[in-house]
Protein backbone atom coordinates (compact mmCIF):
# COMPACT_ATOMS: atom_id res chain seq x y z
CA UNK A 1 60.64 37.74 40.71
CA UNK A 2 57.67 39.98 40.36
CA UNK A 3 56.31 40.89 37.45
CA UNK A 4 56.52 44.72 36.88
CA UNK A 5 57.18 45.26 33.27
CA UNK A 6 53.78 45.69 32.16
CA UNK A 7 53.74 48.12 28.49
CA UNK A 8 53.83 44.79 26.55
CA UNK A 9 51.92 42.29 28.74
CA UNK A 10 51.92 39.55 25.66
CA UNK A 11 52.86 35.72 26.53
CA UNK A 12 56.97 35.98 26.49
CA UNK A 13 59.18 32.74 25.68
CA UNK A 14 63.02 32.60 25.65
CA UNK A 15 64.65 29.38 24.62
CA UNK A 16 67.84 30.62 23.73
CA UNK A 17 70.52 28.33 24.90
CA UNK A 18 67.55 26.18 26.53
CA UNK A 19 66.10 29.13 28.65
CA UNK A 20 62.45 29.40 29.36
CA UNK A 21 61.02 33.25 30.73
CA UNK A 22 57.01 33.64 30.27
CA UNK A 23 55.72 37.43 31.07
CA UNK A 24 58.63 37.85 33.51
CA UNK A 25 60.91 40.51 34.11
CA UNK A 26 63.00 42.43 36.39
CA UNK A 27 63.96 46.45 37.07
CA UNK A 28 67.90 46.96 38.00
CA UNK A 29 68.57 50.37 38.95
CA UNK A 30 71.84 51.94 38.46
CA UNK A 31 71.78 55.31 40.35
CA UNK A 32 69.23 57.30 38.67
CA UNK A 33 68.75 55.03 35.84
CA UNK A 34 66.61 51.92 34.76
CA UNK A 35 66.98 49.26 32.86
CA UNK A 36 64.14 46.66 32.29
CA UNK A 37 64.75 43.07 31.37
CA UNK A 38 62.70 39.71 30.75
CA UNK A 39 64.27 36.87 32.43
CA UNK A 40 64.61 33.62 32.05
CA UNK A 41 62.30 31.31 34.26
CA UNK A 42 65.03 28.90 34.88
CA UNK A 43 67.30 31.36 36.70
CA UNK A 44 64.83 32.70 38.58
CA UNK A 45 63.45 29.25 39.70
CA UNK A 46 67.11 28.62 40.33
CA UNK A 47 67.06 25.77 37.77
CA UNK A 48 70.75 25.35 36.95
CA UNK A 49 70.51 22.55 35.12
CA UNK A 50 67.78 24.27 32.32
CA UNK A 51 69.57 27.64 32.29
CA UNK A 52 71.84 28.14 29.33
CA UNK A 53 74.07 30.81 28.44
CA UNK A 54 71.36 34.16 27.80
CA UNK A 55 69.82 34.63 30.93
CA UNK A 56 68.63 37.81 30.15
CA UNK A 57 67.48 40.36 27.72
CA UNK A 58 66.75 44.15 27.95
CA UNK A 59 63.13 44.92 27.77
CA UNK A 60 63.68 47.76 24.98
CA UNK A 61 65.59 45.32 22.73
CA UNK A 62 62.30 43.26 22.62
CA UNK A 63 59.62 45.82 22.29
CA UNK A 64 61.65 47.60 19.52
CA UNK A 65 61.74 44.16 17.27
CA UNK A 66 58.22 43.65 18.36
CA UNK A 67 57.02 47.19 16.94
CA UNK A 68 59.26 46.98 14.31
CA UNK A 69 58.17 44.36 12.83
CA UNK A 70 54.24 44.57 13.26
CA UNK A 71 54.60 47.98 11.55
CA UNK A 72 56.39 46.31 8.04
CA UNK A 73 53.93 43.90 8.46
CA UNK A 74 50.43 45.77 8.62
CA UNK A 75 51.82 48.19 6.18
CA UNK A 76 52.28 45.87 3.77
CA UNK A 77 49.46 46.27 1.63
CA UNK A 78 50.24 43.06 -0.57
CA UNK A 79 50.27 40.98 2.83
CA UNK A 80 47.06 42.53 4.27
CA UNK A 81 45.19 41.94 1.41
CA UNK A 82 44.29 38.18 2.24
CA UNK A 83 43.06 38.39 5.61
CA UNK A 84 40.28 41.14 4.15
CA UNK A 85 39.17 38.56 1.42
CA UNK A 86 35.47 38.61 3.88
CA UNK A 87 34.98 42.17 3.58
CA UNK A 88 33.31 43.93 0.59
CA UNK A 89 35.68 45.19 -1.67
CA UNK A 90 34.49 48.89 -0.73
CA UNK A 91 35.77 48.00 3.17
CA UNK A 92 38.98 46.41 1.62
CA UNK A 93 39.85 49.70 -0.30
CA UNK A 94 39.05 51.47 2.91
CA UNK A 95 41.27 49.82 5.26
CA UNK A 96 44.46 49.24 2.77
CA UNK A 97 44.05 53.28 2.33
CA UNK A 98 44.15 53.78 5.97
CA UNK A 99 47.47 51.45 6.50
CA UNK A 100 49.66 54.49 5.16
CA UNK A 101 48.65 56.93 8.46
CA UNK A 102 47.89 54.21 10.75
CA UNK A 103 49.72 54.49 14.28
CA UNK A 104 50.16 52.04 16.30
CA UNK A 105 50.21 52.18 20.07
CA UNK A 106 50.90 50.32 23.38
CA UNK A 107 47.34 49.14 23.15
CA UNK A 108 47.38 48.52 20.04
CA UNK A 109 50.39 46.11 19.83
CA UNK A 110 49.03 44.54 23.41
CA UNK A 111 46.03 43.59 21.57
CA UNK A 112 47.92 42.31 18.33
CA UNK A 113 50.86 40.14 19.87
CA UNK A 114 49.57 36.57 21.57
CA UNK A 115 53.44 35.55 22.06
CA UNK A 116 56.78 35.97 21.11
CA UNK A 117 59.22 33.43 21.01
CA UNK A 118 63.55 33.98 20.87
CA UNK A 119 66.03 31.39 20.12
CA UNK A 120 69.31 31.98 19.31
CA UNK A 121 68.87 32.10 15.79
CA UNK A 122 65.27 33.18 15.32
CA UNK A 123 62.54 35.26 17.20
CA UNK A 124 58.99 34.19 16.31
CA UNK A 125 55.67 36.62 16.63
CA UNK A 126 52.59 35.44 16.98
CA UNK A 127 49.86 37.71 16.15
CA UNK A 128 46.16 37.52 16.84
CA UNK A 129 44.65 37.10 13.16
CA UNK A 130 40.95 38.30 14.17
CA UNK A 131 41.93 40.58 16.90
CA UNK A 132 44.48 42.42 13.66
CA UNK A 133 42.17 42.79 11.27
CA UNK A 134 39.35 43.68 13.70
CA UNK A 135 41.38 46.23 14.84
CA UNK A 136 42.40 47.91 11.26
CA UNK A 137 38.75 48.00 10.13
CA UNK A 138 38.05 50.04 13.46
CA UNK A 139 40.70 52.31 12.87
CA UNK A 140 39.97 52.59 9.68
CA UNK A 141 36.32 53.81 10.36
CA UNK A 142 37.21 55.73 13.19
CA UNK A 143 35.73 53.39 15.83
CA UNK A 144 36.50 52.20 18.84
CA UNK A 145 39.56 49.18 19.26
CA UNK A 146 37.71 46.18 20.47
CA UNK A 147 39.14 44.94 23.43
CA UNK A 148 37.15 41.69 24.03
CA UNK A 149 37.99 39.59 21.24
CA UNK A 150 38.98 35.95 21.45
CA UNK A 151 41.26 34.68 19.20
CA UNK A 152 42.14 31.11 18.18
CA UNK A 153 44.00 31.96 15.03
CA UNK A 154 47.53 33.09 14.61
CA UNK A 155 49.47 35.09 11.81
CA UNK A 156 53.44 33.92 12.50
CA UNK A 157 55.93 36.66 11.93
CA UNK A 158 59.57 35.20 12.16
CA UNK A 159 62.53 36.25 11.40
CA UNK A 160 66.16 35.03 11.90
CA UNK A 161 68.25 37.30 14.62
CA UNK A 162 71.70 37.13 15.89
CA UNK A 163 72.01 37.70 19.57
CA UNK A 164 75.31 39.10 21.14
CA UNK A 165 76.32 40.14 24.07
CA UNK A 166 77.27 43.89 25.05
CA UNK A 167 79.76 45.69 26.74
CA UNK A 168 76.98 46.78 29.34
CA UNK A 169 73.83 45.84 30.72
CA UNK A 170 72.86 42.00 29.08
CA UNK A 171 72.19 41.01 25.79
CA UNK A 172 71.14 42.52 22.20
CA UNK A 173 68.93 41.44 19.15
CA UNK A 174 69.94 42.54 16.11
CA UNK A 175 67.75 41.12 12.79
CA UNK A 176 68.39 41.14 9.05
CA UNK A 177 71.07 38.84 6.94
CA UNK A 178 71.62 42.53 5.01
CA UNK A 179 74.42 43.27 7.88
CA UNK A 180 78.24 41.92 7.94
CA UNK A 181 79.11 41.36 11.28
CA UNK A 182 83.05 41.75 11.87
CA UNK A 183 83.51 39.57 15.13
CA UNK A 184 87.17 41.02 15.64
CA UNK A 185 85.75 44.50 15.99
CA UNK A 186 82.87 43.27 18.56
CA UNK A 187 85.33 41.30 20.76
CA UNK A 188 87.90 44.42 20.39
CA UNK A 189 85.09 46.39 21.92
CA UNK A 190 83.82 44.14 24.36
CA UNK A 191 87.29 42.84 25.59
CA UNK A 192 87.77 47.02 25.98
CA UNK A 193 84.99 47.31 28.64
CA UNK A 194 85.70 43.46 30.08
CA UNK A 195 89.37 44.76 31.24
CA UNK A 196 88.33 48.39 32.14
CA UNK A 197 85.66 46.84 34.63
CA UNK A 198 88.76 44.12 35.70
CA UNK A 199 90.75 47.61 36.06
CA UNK A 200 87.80 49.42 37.91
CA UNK A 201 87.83 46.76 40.56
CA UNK A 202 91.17 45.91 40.71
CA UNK A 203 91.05 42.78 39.45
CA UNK A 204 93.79 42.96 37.03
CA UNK A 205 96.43 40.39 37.01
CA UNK A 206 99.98 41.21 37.25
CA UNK A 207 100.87 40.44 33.50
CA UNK A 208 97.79 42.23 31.94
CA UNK A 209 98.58 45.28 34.43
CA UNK A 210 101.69 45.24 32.00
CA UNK A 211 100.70 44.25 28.97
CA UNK A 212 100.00 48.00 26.84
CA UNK A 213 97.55 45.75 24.59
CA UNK A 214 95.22 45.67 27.14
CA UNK A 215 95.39 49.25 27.95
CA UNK A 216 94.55 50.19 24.08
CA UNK A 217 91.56 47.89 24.30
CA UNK A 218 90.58 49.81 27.65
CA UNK A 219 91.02 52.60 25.35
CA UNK A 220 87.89 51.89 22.66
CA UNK A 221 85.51 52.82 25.81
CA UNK A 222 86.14 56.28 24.49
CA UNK A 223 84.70 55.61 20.87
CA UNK A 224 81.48 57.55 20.59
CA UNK A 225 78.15 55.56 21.34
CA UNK A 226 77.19 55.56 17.19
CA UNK A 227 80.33 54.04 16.59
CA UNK A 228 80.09 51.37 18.83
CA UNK A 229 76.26 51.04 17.43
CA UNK A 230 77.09 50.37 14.31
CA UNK A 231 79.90 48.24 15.18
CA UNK A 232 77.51 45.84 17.26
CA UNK A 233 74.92 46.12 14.23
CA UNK A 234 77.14 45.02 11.67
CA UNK A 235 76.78 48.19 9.85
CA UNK A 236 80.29 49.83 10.21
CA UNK A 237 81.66 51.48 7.35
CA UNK A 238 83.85 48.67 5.13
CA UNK A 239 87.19 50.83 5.91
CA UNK A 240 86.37 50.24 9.79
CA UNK A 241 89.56 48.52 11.80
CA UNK A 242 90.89 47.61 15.41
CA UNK A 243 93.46 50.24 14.08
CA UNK A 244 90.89 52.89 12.91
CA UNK A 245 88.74 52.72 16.03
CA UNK A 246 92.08 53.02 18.31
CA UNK A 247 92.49 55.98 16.07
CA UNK A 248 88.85 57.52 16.52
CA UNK A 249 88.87 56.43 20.18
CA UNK A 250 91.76 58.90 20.97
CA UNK A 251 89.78 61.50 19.20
């Protein structure tokens, strides 16, 4: 597989389910649409015995988590403080001040990121110490981002994730213990699109042909994209039901 997804060139690992995918990833394209994913190694070394269950994940899910959370953490102010204990206290005041406007960039986060690690519970960044902090004192002075830096020291960023898989188009990441996750409403919507494809291609059997449950489930591909969102992110609204989304679904 040739490696073509280049915005976020950092070391990628994926070990969910015993999967292994370094820097790789693919392009699938669905008439006039794209969809990027990193893949895992073992599939496309055809290792069936190493591949587990997540073979793949979309490239956006990854760089959002990745920017997400290097923008809590560098505008932290309480977290950043350590790593400036070497500077003057006059260049410490100067680049805490500058965290509250600071951008970040494709560049930027290439620079930042050595790796990123995903399990199935946990995705794990590893960020350049020297390169970071190098990097927000330029910034804050208005100078150029040093792009020759070597870094042997690593600031580890991890949080715990849940990954599941979506109606369409591989797997997602969602992170935070904040959310409630209602598995009845995720399988309702997923079972929804599993038996609309089976109906697409003719593939269903005799009895579910019959069976008007499956037809309602076919049904919830109608519910509008921020329902199904939230649904997926565990951040429905608490009055949210199989019933209520048949209901909104007919809409």
């Amino acid at each position: 597989m040739k490696e073509i997804f280049s915005r976020f060139p950092f070391s990628l690992v994926i070990v969910a389910s015993r999967i292994n995918a370094r820097r790789n990833a693919s392009i699938i394209v669905l008439g006039s649409t794209f969809f990027c994913y990193y893949v895992s190694q073992a599939n496309i070394q055809h290792k069936k015995d190493l591949a587990g269950s997540v073979n793949k994940i979309p490239g956006d899910e990854i760089e959002n988590i990745v920017k997400q959370e290097i923008a809590a953490f560098i505008s932290n102010k309480t977290i950043i403080q350590p790593y400036l204990n070497n500077y003057a206290l006059e260049v410490q005041n100067k680049i805490l001040s500058s965290l509250e406007d600071l951008k970040l960039n494709d560049q930027i986060i290439r620079l930042i990121v050595h790796k990123v690690t995903i399990s199935k519970d946990n995705i794990v960044l590893e960020l350049n110490t020297n390169i970071t902090i190098k990097i927000l004192e330029n910034l804050a002075y208005n100078k150029e981002i040093p792009i020759n830096i070597q870094d042997t020291e690593f600031i580890i960023i991890k949080k715990d994730i849940k990954i599941i898989s979506t109606p369409s188009h591989g797997n997602k990441l969602i992170i935070g213990d904040e959310v409630k996750y209602n598995s009845t409403l995720i399988k309702a919507i997923i079972k929804g699109f599993y038996y609309y494809k089976l109906w697409k291609d003719g593939k269903l059997s005799p009895e579910q042909k019959k069976s008007s449950y499956v037809y309602r489930l076919m049904n919830l591909r109608f519910l509008p994209p921020n329902i199904v969102e939230d649904v997926l992110n565990g951040r429905q609204a608490a009055e949210i039901t199989v019933k209520k989304l048949h209901k909104i679904a007919k809409l």
